[in-house]
C-alpha atoms as a PDB file:
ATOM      1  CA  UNK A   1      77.173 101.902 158.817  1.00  0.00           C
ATOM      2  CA  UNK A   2      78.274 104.947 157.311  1.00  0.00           C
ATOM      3  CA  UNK A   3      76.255 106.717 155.057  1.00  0.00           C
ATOM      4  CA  UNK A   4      76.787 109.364 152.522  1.00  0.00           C
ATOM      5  CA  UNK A   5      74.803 111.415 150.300  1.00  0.00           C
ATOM      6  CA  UNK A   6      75.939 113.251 146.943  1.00  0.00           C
ATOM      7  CA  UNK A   7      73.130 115.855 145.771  1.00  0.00           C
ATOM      8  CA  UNK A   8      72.840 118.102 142.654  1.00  0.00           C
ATOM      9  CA  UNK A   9      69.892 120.567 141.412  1.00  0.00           C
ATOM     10  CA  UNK A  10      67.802 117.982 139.415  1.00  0.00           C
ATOM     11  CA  UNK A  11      69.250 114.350 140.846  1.00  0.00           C
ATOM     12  CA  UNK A  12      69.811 113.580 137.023  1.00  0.00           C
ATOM     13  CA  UNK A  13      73.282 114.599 135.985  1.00  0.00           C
ATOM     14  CA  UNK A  14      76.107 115.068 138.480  1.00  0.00           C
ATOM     15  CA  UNK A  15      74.292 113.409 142.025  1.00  0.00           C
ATOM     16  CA  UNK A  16      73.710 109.771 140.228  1.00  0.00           C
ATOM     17  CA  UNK A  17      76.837 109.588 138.351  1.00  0.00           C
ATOM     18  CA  UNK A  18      78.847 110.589 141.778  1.00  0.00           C
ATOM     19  CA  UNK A  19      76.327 108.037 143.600  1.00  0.00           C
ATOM     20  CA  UNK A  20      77.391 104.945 140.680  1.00  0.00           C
ATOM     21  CA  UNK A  21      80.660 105.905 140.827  1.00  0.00           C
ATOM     22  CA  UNK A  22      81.092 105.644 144.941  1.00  0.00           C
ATOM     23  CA  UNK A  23      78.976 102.797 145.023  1.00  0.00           C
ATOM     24  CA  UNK A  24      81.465 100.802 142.608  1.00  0.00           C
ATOM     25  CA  UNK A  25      84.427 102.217 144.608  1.00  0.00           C
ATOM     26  CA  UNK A  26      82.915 101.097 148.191  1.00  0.00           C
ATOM     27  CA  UNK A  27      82.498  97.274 146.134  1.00  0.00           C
ATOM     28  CA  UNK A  28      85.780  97.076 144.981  1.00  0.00           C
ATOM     29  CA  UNK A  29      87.519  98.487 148.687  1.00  0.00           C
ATOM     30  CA  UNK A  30      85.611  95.490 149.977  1.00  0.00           C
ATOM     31  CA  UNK A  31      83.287  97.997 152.375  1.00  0.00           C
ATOM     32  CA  UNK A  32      79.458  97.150 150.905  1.00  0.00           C
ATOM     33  CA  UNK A  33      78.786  96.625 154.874  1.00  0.00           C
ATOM     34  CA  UNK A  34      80.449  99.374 155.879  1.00  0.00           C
ATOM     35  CA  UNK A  35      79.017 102.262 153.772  1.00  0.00           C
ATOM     36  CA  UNK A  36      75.802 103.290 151.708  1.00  0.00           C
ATOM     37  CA  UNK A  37      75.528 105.819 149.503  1.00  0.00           C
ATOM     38  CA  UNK A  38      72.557 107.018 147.716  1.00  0.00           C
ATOM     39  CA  UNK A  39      71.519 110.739 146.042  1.00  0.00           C
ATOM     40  CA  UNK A  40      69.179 113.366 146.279  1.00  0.00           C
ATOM     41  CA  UNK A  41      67.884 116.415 144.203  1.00  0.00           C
ATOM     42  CA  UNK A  42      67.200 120.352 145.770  1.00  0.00           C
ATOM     43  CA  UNK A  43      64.736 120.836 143.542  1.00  0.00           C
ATOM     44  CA  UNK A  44      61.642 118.781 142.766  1.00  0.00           C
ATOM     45  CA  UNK A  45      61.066 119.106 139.023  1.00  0.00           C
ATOM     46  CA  UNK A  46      62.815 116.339 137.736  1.00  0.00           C
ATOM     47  CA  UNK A  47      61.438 114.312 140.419  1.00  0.00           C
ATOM     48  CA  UNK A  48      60.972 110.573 139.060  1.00  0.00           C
ATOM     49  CA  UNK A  49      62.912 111.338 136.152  1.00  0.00           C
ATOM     50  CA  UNK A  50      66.242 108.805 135.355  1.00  0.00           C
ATOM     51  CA  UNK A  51      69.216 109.866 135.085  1.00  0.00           C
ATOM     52  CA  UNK A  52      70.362 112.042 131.620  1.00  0.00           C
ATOM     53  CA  UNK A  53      71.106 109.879 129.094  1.00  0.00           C
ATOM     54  CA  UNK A  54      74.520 111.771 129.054  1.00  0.00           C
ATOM     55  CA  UNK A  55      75.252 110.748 132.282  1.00  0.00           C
ATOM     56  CA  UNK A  56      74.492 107.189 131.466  1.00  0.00           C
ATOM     57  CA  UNK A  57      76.554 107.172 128.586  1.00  0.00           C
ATOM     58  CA  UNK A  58      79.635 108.828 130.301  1.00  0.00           C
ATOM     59  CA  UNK A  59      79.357 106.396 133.107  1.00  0.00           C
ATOM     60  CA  UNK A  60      79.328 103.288 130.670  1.00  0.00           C
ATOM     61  CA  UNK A  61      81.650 103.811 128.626  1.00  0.00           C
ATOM     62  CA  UNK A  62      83.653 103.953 132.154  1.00  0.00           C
ATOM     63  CA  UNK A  63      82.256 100.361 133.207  1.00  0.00           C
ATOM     64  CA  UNK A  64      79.993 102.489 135.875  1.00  0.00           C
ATOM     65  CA  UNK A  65      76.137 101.717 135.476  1.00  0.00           C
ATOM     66  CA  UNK A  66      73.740 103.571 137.467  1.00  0.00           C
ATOM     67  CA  UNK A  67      70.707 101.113 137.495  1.00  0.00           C
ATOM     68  CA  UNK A  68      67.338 102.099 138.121  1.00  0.00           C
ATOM     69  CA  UNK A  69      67.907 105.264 139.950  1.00  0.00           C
ATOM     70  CA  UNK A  70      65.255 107.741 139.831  1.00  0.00           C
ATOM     71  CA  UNK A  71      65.571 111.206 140.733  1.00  0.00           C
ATOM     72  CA  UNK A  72      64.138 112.171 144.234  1.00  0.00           C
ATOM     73  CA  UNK A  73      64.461 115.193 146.555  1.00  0.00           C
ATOM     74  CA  UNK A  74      66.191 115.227 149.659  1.00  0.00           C
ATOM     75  CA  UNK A  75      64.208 114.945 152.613  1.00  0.00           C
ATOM     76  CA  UNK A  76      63.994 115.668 156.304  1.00  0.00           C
ATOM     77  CA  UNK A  77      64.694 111.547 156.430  1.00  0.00           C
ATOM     78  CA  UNK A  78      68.127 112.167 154.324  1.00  0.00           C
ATOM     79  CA  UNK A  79      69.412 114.409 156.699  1.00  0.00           C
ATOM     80  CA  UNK A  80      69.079 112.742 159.274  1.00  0.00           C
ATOM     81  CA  UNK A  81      69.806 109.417 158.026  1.00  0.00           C
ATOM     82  CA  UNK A  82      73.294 111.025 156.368  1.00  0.00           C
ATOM     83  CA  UNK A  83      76.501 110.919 157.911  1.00  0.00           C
ATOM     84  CA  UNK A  84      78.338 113.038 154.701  1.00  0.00           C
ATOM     85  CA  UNK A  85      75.500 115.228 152.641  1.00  0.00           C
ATOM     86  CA  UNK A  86      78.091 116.118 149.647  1.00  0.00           C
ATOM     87  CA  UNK A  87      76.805 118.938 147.330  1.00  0.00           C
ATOM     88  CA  UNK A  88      78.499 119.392 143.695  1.00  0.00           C
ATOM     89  CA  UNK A  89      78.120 123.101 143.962  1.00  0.00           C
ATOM     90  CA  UNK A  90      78.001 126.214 146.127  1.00  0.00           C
ATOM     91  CA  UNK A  91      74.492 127.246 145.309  1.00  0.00           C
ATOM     92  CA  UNK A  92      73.384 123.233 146.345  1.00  0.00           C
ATOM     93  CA  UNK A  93      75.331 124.172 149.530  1.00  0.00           C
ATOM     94  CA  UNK A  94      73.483 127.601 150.412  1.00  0.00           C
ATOM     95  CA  UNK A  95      70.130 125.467 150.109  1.00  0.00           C
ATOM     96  CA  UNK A  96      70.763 122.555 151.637  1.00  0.00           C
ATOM     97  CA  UNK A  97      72.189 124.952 154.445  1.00  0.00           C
ATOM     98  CA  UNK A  98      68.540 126.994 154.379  1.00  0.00           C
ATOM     99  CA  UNK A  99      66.340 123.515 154.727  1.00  0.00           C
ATOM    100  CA  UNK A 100      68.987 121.509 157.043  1.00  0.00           C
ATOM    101  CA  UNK A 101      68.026 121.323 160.920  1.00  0.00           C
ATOM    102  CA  UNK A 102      70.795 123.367 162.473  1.00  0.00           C
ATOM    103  CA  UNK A 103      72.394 119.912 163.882  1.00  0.00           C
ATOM    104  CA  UNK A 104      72.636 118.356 160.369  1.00  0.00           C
ATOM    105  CA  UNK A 105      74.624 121.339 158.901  1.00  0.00           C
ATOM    106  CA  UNK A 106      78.176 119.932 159.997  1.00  0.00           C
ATOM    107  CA  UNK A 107      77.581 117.419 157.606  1.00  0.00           C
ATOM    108  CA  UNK A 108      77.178 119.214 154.549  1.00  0.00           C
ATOM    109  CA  UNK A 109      80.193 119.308 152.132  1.00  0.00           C
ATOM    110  CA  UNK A 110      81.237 120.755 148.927  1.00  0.00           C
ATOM    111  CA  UNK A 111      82.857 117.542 147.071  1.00  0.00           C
ATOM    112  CA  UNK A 112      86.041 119.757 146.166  1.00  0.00           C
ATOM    113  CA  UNK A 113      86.385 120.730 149.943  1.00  0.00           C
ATOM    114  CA  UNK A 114      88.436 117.790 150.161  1.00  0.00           C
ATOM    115  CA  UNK A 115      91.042 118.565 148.108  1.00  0.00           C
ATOM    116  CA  UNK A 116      93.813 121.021 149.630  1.00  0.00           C
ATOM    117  CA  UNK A 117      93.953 124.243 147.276  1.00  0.00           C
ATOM    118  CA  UNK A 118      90.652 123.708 144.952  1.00  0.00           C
ATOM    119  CA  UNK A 119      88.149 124.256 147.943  1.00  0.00           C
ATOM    120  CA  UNK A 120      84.932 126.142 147.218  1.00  0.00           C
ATOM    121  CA  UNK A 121      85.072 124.842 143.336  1.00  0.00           C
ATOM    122  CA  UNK A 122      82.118 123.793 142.049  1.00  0.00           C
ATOM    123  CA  UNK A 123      81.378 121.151 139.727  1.00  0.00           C
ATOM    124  CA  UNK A 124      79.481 122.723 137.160  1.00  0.00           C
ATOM    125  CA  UNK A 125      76.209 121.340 135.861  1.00  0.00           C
ATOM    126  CA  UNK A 126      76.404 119.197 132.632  1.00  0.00           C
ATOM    127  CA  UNK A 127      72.783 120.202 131.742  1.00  0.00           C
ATOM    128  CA  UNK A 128      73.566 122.890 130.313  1.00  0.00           C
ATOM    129  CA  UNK A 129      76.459 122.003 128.160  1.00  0.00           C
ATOM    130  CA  UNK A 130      76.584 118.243 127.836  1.00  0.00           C
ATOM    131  CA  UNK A 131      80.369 118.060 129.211  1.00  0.00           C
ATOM    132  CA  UNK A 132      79.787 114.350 131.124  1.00  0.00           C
ATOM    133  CA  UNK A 133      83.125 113.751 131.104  1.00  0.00           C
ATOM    134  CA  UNK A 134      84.214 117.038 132.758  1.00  0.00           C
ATOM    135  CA  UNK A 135      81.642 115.838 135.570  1.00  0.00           C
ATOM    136  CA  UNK A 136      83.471 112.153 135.517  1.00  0.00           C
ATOM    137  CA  UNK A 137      87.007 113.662 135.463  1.00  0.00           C
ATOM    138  CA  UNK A 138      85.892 116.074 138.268  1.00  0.00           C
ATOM    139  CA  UNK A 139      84.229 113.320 140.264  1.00  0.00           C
ATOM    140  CA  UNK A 140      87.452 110.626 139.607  1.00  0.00           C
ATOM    141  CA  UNK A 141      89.414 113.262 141.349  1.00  0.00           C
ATOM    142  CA  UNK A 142      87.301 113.903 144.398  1.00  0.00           C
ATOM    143  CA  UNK A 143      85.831 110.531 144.972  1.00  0.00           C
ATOM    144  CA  UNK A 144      88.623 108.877 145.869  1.00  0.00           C
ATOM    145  CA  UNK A 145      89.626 111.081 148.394  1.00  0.00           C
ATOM    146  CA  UNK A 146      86.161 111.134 150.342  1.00  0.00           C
ATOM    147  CA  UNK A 147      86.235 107.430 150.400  1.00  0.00           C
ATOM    148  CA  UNK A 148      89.912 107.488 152.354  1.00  0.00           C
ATOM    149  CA  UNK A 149      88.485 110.376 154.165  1.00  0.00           C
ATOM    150  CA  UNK A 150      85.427 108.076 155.672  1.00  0.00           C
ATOM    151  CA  UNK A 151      87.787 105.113 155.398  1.00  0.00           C
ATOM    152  CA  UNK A 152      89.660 106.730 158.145  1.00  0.00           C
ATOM    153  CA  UNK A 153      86.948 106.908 160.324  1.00  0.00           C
ATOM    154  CA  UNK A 154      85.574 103.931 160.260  1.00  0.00           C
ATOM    155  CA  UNK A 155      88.686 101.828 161.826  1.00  0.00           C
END
């Protein structure tokens, strides 16, 4: 089983709406048994919080629903649990580079890094300006491109 990771600042905004969206795009490849995804936070102080009601309502209107997801921080468990720890922006990267055991470092990505010419682009946080579907657009363009990326690795 592969599993991947997506993790924001707060676990409210960008982390569960890339975690709905790759969990309805593993179900419709047909790979539920093949790969998990979940999210995490860097910060504790939305902590048990649900998702921003912005982020819910971006997702539905796409057909995406997030559930019952609760915001949580990453922990030493996630890291090494994770097979793909994918971070939505660079300052999400130099943390989870500061807490990760040395090992677990080769498996932290920024989601853009998989897109040839728009590496080290961040996806900027919808908190602060309510732009949900800048975070969906942003996420319909990487998303697809980590799942054939871990696709390929699992034949």
């Amino acid at each position: 089983m592969t599993n991947v990771l997506f993790v924001c600042l707060g676990n409210i905004c960008r982390s569960p709406m890339a975690e709905a969206m790759f969990r309805q795009m593993i179900h419709e490849a047909h790979l539920d048994n093949k790969i998990t995804v979940s999210s995490a936070a860097i910060s504790t102080e939305e902590e048990g919080n649900p998702p921003h009601p912005g982020a819910v309502a971006e997702l539905a209107k796409h057909g995406v629903s997030v559930g019952n997801k609760r915001s949580r921080p990453i922990t030493k468990a996630d890291f090494d649990d994770a097979d793909y720890i994918i971070a939505m922006d660079n300052q999400n990267i130099f943390y989870l580079n500061q807490i990760a055991p040395f090992a677990d470092r080769k498996k932290i990505h920024l989601c853009y890094n998989i897109i040839p010419g728009k590496e080290e682009t961040d996806i900027p946080d919808p908190w602060f300006d309510h732009k949900f579907d800048r975070t969906y657009r942003q996420l319909s363009e990487t998303l697809p491109e980590w799942l054939n990326e871990i696709k390929t690795k699992l034949a």
